[in-house]
PDB file of N, CA and C in Angstrom:
ATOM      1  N   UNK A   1     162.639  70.470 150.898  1.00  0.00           N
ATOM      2  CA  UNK A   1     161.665  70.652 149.837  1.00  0.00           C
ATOM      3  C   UNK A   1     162.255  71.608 148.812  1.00  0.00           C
ATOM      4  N   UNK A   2     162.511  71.157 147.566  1.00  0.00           N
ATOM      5  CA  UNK A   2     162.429  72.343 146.550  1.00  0.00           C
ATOM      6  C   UNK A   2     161.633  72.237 145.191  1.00  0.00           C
ATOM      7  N   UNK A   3     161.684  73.426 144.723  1.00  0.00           N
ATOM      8  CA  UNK A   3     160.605  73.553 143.617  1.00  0.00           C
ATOM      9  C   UNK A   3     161.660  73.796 142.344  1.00  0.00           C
ATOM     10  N   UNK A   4     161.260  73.570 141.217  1.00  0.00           N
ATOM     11  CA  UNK A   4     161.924  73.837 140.304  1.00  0.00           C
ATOM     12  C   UNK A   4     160.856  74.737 139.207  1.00  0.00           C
ATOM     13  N   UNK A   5     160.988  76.051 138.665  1.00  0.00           N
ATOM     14  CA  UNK A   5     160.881  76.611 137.685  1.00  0.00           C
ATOM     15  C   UNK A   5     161.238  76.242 136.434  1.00  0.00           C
ATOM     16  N   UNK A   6     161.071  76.097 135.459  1.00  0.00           N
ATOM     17  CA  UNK A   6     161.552  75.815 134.208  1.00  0.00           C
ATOM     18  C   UNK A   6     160.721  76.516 132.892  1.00  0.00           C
ATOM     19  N   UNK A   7     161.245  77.682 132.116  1.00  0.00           N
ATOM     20  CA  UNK A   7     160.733  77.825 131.124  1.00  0.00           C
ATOM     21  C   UNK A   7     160.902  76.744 129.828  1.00  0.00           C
ATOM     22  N   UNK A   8     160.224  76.061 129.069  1.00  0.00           N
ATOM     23  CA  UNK A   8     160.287  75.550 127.896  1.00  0.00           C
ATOM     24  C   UNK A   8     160.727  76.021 126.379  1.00  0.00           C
ATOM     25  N   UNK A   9     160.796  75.895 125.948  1.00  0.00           N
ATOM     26  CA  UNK A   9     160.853  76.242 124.532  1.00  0.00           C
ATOM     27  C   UNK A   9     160.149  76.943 123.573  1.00  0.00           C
ATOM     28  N   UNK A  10     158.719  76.035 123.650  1.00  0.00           N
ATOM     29  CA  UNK A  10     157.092  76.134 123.441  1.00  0.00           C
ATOM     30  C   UNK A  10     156.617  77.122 123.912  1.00  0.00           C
ATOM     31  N   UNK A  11     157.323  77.945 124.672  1.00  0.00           N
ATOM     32  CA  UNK A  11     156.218  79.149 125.257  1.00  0.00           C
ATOM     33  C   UNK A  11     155.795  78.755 126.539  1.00  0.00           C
ATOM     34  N   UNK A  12     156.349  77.843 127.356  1.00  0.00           N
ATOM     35  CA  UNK A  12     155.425  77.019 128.465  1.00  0.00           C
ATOM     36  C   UNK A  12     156.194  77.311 129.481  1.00  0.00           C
ATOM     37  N   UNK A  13     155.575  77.486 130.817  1.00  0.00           N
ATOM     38  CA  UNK A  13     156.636  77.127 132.043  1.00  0.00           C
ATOM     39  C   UNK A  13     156.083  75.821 132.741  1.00  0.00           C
ATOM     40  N   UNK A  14     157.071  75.402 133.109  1.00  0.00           N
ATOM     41  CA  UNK A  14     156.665  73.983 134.456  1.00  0.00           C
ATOM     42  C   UNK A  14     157.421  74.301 135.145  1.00  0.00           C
ATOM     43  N   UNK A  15     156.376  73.791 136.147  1.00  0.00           N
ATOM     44  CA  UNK A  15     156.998  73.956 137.831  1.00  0.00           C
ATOM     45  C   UNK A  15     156.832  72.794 138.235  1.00  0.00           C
ATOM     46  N   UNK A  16     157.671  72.571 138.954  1.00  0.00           N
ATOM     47  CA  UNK A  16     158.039  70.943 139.787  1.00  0.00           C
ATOM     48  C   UNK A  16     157.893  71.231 141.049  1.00  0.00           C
ATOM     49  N   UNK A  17     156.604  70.925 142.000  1.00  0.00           N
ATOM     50  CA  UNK A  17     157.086  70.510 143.231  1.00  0.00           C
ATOM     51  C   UNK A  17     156.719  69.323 143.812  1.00  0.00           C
ATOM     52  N   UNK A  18     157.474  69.208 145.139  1.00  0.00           N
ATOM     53  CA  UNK A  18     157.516  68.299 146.388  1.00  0.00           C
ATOM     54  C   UNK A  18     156.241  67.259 146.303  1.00  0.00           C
ATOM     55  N   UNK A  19     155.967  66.293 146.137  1.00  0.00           N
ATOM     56  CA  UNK A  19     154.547  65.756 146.752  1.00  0.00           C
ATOM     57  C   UNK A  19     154.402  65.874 148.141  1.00  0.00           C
ATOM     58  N   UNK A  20     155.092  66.566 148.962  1.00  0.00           N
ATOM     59  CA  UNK A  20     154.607  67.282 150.471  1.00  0.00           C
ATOM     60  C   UNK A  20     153.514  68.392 150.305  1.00  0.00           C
ATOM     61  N   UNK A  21     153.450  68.944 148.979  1.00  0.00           N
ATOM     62  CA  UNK A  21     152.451  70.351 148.974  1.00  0.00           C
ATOM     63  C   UNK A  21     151.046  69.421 149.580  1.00  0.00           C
ATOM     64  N   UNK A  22     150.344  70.308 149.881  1.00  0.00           N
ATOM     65  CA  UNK A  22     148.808  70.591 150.337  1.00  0.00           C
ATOM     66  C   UNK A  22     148.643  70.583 148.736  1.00  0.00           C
ATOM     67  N   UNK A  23     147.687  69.239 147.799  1.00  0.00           N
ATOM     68  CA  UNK A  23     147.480  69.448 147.153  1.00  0.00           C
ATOM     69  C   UNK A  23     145.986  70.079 146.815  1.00  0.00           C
ATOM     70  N   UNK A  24     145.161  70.375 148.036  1.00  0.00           N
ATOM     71  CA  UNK A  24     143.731  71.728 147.667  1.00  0.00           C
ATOM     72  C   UNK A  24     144.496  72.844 147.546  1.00  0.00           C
ATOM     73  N   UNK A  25     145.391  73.405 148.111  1.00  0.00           N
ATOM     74  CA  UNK A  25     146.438  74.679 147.847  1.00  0.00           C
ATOM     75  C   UNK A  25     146.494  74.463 146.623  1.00  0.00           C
ATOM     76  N   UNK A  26     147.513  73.555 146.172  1.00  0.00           N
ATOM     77  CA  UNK A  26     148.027  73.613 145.019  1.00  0.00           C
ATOM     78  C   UNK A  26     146.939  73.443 143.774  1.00  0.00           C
ATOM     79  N   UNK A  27     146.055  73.077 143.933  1.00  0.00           N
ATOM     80  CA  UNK A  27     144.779  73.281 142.845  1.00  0.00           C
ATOM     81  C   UNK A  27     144.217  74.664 142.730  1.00  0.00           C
ATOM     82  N   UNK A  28     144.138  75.121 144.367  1.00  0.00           N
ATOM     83  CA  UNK A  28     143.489  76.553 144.244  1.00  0.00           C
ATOM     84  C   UNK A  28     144.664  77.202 143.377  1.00  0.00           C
ATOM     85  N   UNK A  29     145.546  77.224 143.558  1.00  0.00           N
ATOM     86  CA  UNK A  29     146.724  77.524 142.787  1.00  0.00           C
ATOM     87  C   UNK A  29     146.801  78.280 141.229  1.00  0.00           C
ATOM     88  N   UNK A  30     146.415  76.444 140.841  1.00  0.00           N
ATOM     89  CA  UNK A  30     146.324  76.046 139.331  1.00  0.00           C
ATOM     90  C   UNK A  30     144.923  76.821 139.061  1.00  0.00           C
ATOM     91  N   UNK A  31     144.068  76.258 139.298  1.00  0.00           N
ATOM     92  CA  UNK A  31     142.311  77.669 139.242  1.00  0.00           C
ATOM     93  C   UNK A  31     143.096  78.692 138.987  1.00  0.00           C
ATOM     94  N   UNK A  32     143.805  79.632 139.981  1.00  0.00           N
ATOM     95  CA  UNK A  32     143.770  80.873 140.048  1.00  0.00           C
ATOM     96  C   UNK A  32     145.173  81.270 138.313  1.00  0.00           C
ATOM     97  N   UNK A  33     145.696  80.225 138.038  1.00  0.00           N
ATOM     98  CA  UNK A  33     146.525  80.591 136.815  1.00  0.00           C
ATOM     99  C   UNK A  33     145.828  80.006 135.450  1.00  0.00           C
ATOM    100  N   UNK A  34     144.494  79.478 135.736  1.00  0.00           N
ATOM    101  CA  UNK A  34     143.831  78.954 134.348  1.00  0.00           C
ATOM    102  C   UNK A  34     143.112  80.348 134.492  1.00  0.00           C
ATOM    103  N   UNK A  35     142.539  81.032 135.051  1.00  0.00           N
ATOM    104  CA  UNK A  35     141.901  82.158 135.027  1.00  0.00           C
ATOM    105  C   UNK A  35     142.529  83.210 134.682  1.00  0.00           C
ATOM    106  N   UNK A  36     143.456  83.370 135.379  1.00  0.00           N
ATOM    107  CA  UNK A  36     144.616  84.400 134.276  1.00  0.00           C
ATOM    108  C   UNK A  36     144.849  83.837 132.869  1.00  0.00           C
ATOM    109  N   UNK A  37     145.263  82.917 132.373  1.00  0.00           N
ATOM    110  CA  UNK A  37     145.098  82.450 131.406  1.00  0.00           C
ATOM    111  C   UNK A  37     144.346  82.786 129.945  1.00  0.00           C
ATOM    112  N   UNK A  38     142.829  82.448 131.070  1.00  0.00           N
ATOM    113  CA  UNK A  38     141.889  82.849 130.454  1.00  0.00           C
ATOM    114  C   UNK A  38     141.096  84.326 130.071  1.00  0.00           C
ATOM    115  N   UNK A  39     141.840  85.190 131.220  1.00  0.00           N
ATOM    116  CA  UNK A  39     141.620  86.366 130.790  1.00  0.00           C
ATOM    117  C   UNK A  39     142.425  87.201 130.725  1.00  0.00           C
ATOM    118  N   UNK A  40     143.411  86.963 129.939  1.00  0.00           N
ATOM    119  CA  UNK A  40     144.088  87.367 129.788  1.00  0.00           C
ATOM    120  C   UNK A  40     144.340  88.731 128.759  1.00  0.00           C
ATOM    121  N   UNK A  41     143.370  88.168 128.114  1.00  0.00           N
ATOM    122  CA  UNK A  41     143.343  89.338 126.703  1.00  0.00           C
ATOM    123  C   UNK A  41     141.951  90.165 126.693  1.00  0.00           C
ATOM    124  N   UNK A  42     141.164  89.815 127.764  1.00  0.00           N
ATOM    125  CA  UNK A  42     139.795  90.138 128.261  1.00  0.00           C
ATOM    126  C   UNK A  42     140.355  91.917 128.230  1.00  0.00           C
ATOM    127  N   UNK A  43     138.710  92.527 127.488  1.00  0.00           N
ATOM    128  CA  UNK A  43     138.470  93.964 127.734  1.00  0.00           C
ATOM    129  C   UNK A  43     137.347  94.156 128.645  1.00  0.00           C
ATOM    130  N   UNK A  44     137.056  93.114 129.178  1.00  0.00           N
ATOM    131  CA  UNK A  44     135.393  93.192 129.854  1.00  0.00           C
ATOM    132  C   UNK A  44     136.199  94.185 131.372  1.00  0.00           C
ATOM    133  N   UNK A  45     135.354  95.106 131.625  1.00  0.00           N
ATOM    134  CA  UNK A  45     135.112  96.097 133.256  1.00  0.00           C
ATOM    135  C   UNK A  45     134.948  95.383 134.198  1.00  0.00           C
ATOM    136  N   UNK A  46     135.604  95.296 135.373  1.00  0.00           N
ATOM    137  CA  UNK A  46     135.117  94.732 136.472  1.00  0.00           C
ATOM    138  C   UNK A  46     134.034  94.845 136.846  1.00  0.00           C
ATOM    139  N   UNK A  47     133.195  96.046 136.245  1.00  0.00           N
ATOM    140  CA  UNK A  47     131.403  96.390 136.582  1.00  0.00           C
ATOM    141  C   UNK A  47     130.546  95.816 135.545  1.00  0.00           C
ATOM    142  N   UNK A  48     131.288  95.587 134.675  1.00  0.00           N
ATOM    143  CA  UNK A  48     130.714  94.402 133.379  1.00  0.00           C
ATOM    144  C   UNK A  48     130.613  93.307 133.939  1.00  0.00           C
ATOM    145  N   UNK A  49     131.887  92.631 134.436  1.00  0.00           N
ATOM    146  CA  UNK A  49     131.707  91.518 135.296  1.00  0.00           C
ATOM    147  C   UNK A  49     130.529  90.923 136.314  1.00  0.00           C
ATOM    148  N   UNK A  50     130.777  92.424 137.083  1.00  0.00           N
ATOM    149  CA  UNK A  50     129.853  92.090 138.521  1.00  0.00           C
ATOM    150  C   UNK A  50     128.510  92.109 138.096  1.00  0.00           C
ATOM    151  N   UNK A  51     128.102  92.904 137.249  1.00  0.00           N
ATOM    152  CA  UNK A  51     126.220  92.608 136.897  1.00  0.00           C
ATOM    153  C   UNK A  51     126.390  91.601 136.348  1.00  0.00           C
ATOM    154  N   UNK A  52     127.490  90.642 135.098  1.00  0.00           N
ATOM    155  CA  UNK A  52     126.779  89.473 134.868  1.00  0.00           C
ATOM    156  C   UNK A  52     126.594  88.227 136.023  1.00  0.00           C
ATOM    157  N   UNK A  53     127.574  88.799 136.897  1.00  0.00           N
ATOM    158  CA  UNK A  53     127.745  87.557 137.698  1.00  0.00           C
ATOM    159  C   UNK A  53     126.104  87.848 138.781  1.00  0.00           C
ATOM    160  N   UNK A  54     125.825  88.991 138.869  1.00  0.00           N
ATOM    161  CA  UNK A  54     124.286  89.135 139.555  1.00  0.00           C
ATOM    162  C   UNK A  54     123.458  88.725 139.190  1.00  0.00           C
ATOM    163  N   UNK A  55     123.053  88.733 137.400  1.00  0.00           N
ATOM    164  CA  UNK A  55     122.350  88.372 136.860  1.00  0.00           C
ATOM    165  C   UNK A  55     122.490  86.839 136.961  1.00  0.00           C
ATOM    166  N   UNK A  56     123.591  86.350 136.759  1.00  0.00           N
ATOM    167  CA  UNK A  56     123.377  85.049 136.442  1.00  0.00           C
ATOM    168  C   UNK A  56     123.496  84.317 138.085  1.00  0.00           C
ATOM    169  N   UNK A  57     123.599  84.913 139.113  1.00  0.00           N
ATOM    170  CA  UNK A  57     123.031  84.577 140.204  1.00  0.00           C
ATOM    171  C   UNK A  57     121.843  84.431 140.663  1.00  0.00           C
ATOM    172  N   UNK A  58     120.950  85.680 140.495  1.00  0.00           N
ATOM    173  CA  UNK A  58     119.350  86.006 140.395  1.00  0.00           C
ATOM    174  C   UNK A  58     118.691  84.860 139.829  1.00  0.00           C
ATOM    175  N   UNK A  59     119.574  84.542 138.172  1.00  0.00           N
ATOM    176  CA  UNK A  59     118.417  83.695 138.065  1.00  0.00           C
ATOM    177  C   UNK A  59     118.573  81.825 138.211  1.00  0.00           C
ATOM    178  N   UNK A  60     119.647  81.680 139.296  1.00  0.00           N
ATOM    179  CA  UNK A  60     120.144  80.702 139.579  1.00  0.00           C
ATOM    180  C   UNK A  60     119.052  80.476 140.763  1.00  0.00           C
ATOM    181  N   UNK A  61     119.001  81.695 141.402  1.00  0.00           N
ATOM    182  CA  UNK A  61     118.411  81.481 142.786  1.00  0.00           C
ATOM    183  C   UNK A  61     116.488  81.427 142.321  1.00  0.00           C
ATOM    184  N   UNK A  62     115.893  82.230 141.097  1.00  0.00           N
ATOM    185  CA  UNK A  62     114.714  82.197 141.285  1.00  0.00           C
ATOM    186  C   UNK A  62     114.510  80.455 140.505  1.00  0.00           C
ATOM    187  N   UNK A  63     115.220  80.002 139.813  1.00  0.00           N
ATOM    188  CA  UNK A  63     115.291  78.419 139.696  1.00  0.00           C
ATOM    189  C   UNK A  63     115.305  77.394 140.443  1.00  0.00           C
ATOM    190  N   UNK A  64     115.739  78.170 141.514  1.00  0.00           N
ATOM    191  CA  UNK A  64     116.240  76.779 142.134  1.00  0.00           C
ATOM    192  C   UNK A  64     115.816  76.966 143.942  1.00  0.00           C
ATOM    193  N   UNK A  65     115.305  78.111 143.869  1.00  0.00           N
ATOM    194  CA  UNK A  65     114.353  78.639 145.664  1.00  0.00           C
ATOM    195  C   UNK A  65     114.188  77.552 146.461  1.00  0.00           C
ATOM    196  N   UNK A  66     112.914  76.768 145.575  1.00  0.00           N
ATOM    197  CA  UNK A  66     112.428  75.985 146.358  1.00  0.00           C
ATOM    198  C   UNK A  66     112.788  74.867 146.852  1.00  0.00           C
ATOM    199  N   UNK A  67     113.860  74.579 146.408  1.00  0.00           N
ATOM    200  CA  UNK A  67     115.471  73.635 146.756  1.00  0.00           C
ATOM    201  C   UNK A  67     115.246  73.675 148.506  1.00  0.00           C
ATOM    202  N   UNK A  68     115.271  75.021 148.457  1.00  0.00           N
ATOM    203  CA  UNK A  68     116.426  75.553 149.608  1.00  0.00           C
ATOM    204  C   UNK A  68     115.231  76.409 150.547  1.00  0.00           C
ATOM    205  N   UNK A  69     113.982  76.805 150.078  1.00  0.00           N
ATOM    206  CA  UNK A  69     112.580  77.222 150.584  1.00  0.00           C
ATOM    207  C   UNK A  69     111.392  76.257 150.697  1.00  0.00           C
ATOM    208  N   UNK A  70     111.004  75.914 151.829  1.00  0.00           N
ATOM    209  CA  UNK A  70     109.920  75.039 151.946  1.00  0.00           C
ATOM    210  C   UNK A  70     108.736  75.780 152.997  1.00  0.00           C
TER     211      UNK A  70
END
């Protein structure tokens, strides 16, 4: 099995591997480098973070209770 690195020209890297990978690995992978990606230039606090992600949990769950409450 080998992988190949390659920087581009464009500013880009590609990576080449094996079709032997575990491709759910290799997605969790790709997720975890679109998210860097994406926050990359982010000033938001990790405690900025965590209340929105509460908030927008809270009101996921008072929406949707009775889904999951009978």
């Amino acid at each position: 099995m080998s992988m190949l690195i390659k920087r581009t020209n464009n500013n880009e890297i590609t990576i080449t591997v094996s079709s032997s990978v575990d491709s759910f690995g290799l997605q969790r992978l790709i997720d975890y480098v679109k998210y860097l990606e994406a926050t990359a230039k982010s000033k938001a606090k990790q405690s900025d973070i965590d209340k929105l992600a509460d908030e927008v949990n809270a009101s996921w769950w008072t929406k949707n209770r009775k889904r999951f409450i009978k």
